[in-house]
C-alpha atoms as a PDB file:
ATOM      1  CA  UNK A   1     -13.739 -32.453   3.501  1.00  0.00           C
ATOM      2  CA  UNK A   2     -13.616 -28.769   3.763  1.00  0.00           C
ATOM      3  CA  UNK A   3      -9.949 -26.737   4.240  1.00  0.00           C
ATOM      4  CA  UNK A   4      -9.430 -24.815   7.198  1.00  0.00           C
ATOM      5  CA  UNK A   5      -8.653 -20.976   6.456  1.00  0.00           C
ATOM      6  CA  UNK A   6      -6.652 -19.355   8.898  1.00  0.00           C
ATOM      7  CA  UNK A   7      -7.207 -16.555  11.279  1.00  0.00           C
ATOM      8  CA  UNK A   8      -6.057 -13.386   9.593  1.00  0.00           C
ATOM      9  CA  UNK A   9      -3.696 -11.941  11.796  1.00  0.00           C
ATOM     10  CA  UNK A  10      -1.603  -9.824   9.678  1.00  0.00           C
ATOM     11  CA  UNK A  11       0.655  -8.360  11.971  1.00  0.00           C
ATOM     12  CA  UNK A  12       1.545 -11.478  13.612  1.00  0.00           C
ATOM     13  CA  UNK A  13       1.816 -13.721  10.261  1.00  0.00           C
ATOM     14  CA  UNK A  14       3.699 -11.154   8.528  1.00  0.00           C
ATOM     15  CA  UNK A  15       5.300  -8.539  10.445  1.00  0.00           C
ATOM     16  CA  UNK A  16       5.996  -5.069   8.427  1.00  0.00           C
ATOM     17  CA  UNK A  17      10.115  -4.995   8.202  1.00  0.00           C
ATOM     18  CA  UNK A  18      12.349  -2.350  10.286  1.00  0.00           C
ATOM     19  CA  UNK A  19      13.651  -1.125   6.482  1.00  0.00           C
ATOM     20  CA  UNK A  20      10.117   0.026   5.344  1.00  0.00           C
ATOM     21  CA  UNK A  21      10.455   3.303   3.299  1.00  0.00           C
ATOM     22  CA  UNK A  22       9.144   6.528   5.112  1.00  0.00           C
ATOM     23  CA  UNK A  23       7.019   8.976   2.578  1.00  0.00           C
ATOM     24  CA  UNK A  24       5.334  11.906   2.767  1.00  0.00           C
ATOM     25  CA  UNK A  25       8.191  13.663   4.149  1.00  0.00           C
ATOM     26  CA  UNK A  26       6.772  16.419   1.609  1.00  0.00           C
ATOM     27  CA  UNK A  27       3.886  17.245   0.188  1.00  0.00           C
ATOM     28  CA  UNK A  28       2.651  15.667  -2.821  1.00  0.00           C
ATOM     29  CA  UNK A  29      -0.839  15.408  -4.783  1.00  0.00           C
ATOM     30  CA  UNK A  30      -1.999  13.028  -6.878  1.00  0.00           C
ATOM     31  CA  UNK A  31      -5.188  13.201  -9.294  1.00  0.00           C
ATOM     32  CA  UNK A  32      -6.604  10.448  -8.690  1.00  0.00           C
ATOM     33  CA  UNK A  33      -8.662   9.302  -5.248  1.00  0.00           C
ATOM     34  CA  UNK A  34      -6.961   6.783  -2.711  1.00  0.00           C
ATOM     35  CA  UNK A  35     -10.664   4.806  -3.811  1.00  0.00           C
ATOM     36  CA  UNK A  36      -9.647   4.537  -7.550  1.00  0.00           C
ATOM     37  CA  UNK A  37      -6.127   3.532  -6.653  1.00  0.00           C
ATOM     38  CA  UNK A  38      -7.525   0.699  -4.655  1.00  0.00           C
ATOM     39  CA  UNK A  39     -10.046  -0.318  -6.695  1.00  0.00           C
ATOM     40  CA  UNK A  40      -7.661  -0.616  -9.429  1.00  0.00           C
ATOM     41  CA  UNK A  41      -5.342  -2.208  -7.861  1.00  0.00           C
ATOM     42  CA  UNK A  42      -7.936  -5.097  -6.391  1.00  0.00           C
ATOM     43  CA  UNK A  43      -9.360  -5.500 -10.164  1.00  0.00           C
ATOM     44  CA  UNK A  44      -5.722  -5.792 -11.160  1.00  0.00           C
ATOM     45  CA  UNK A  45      -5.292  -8.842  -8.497  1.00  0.00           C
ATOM     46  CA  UNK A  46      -3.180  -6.570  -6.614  1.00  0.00           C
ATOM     47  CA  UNK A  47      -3.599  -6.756  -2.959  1.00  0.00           C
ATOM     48  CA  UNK A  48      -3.249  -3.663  -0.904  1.00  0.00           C
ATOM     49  CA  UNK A  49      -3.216  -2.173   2.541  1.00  0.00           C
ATOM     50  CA  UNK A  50      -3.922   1.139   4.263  1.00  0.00           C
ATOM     51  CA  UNK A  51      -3.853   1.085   8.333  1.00  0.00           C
ATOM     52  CA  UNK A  52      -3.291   4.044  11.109  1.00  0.00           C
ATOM     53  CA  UNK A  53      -0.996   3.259  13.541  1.00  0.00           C
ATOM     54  CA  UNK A  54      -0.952   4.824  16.821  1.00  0.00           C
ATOM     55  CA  UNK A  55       1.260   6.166  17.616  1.00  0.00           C
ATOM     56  CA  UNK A  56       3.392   5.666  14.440  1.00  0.00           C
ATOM     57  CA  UNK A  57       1.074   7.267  11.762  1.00  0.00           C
ATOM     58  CA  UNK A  58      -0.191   5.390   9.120  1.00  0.00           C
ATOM     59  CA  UNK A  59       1.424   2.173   7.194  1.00  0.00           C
ATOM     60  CA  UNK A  60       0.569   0.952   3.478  1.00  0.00           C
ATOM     61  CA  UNK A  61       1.661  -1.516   1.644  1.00  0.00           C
ATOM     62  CA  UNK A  62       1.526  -4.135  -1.169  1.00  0.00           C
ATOM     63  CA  UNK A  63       0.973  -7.862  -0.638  1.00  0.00           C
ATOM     64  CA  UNK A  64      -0.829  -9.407   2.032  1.00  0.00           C
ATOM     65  CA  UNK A  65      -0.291 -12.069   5.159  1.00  0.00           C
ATOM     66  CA  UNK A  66      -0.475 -15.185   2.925  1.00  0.00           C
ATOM     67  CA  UNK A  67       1.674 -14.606   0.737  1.00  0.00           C
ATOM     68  CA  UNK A  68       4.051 -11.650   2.119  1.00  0.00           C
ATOM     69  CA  UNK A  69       4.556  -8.010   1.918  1.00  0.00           C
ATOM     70  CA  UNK A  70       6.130  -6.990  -2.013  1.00  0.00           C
ATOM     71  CA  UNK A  71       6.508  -2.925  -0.548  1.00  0.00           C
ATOM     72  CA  UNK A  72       5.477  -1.154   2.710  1.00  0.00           C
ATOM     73  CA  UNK A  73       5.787   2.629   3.975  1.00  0.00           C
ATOM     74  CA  UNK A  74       4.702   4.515   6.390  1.00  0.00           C
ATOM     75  CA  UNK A  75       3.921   8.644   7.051  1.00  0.00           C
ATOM     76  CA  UNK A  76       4.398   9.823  10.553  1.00  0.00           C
ATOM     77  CA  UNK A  77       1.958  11.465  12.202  1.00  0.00           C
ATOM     78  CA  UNK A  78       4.421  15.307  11.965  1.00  0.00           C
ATOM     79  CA  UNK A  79       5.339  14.606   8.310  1.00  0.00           C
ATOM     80  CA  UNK A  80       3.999  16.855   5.818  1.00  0.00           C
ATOM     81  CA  UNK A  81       1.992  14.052   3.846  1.00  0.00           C
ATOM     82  CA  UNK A  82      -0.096  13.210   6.775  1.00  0.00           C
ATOM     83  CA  UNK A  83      -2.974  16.113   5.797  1.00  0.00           C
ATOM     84  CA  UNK A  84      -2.385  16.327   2.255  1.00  0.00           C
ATOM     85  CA  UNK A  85      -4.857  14.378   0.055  1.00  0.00           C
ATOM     86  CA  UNK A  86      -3.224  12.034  -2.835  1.00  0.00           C
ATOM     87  CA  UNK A  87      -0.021  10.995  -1.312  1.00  0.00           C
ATOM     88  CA  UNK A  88      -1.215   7.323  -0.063  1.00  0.00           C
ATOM     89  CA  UNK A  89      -2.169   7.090  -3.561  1.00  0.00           C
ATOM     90  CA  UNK A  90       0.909   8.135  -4.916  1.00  0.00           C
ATOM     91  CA  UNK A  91       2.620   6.200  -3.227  1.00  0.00           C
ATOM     92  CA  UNK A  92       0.656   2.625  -3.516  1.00  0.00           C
ATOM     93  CA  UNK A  93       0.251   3.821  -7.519  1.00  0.00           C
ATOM     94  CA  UNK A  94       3.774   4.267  -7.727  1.00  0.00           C
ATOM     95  CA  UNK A  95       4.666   1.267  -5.947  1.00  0.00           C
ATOM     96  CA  UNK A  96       2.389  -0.898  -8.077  1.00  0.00           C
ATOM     97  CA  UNK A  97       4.023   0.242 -11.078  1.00  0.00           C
ATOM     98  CA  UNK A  98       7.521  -0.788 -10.183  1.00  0.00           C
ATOM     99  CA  UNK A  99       7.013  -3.822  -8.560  1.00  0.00           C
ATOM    100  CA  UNK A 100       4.548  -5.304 -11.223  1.00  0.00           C
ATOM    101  CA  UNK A 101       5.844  -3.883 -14.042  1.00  0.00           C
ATOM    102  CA  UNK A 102       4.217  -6.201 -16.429  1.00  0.00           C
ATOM    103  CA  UNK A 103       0.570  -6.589 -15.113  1.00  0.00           C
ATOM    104  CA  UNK A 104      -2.316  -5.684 -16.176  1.00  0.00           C
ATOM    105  CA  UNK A 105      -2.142  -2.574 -13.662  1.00  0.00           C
ATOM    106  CA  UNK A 106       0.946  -0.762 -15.372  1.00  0.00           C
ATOM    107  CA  UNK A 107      -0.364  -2.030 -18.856  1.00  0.00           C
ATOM    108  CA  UNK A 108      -3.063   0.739 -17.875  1.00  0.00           C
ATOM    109  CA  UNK A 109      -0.801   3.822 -17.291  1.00  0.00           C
ATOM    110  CA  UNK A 110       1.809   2.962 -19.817  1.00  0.00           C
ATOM    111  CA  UNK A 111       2.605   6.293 -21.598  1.00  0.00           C
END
């Protein structure tokens, strides 16, 4: 007997909340690629999401459909962030620091 896995529908499963935090309202850089973050993040069994929204912007986010969103955010398509390399980065490194602050993933940056 094999399980069934659901259709991923992540919008309709797990729909990003009205209160999500809006960045990129200013510039900011990180030094490290929005590719290392992620990677990181999905070695650190940290699940992750990046998607464009039309005509919103763009929306990221911890967690996933199965088992809920832990943070989301999005940049609109005027703010400041939108063009400037490093801030979804920021943001989702940031993010993974205070919300698992005793994984494996902040064991990694801890000063």
């Amino acid at each position: 007997m094999t399980a069934e896995i659901p259709d991923f529908k992540p919008f309709a499963t797990v729909p990003l909340p009205s209160g999500e935090h809006r960045i990129a309202t200013s510039v900011t850089v990180s030094d490290r690629s929005l590719e290392s973050v992620i990677k990181e993040l999905h070695d650190c069994e940290i699940n992750a999401g990046v998607q464009t929204y039309y005509p919103d912007g763009l929306r990221v986010w911890l967690g996933d459909q199965f088992n809920g969103l832990v943070a989301s955010a999005h940049i609109g398509p005027d703010d400041a962030g939108w063009l400037s390399d490093g801030t979804v980065a920021r943001r989702l490194h940031e993010a993974a620091l205070r919300f698992y602050p005793g994984g494996e993933y902040a064991s990694r940056f801890a000063a």
